[in-house]
Protein backbone atom coordinates (compact mmCIF):
# COMPACT_ATOMS: atom_id res chain seq x y z
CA UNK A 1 -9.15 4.19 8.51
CA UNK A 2 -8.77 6.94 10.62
CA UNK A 3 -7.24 10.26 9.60
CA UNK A 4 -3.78 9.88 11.50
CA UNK A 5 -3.65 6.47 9.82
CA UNK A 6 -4.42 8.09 6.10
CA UNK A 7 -1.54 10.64 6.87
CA UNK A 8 0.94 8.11 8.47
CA UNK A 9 0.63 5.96 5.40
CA UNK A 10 0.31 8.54 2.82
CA UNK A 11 3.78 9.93 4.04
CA UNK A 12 5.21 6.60 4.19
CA UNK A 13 4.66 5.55 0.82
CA UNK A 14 5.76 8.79 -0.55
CA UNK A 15 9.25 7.96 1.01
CA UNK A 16 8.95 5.02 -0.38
CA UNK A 17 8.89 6.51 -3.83
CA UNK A 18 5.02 6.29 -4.63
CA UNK A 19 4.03 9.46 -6.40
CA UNK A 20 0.75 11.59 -5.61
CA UNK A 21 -0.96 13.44 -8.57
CA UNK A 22 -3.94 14.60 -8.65
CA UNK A 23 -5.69 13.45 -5.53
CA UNK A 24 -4.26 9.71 -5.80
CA UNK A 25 -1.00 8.03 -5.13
CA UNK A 26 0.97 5.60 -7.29
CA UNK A 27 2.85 2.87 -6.87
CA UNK A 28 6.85 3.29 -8.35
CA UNK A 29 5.99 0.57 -11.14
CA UNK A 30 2.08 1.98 -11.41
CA UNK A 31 0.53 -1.40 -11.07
CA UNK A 32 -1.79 0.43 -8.21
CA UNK A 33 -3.42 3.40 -6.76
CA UNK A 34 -5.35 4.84 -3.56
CA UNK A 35 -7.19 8.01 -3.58
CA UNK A 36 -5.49 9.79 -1.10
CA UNK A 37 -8.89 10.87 1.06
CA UNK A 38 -9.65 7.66 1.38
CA UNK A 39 -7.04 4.54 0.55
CA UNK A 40 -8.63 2.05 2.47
CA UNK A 41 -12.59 2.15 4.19
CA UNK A 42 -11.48 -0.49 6.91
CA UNK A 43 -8.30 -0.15 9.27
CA UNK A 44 -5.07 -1.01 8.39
CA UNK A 45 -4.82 -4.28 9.59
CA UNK A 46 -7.30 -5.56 7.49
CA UNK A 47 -5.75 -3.60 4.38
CA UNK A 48 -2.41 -5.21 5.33
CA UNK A 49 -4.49 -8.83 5.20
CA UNK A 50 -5.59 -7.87 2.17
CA UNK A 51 -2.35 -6.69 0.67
CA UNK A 52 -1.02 -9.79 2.16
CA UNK A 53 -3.43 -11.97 -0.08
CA UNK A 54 -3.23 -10.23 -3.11
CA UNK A 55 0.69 -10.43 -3.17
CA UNK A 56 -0.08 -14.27 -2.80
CA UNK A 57 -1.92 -14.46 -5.71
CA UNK A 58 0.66 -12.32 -7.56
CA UNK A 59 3.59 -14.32 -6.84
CA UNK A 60 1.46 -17.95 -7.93
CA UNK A 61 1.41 -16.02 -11.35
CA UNK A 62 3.94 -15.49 -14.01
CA UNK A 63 4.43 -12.25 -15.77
CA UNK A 64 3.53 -10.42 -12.72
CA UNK A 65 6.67 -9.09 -11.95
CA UNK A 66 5.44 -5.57 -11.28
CA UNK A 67 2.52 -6.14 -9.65
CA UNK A 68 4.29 -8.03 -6.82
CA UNK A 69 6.93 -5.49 -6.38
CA UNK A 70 4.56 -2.50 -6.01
CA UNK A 71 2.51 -4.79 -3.49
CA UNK A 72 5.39 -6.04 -1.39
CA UNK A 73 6.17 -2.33 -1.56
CA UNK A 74 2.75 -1.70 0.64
CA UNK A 75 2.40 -4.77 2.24
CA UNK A 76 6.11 -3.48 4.19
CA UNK A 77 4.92 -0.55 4.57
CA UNK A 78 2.17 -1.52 6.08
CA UNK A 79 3.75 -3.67 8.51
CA UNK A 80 6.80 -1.22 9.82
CA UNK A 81 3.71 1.33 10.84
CA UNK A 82 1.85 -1.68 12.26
CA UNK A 83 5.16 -2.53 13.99
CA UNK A 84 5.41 1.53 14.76
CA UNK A 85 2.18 1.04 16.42
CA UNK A 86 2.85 -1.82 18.70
């Protein structure tokens, strides 16, 4: 991931209410984190894939609740920059 892409989806999920401390960012419901130098080592289409396949998993599972929220959460964000991009 380049560093434009860092910065475009580092803002983006801060407006989306993820909180940065400390050199990482949070998800609202903290069920995941990215260091903020380096979220992702590919580009973000495959981290969208990715995202994409773990919120699968998430939503197959009960008691998960969280854990799908904070990923749909990226996963959208993902694809409105994606969509930005295009």
């Amino acid at each position: 991931m380049d560093a434009k892409d860092v910065i475009k989806l580092l803002e983006a999920l801060s407006g989306a209410g993820w909180a940065t401390r400390e050199g990482w960012i949070y998800a609202p419901k903290g069920t995941m984190w990215l260091r903020c130098s380096q979220p992702w080592h590919e580009d973000l289409s495959s981290f969208r894939e990715r995202m994409v396949g773990r919120l699968g998993r998430l939503r197959r599972q009960d008691g998960f609740d969280d854990g799908v929220a904070d990923t749909q959460s990226l996963v959208d964000i993902l694809e409105r920059i994606a969509s930005a991009a295009s």
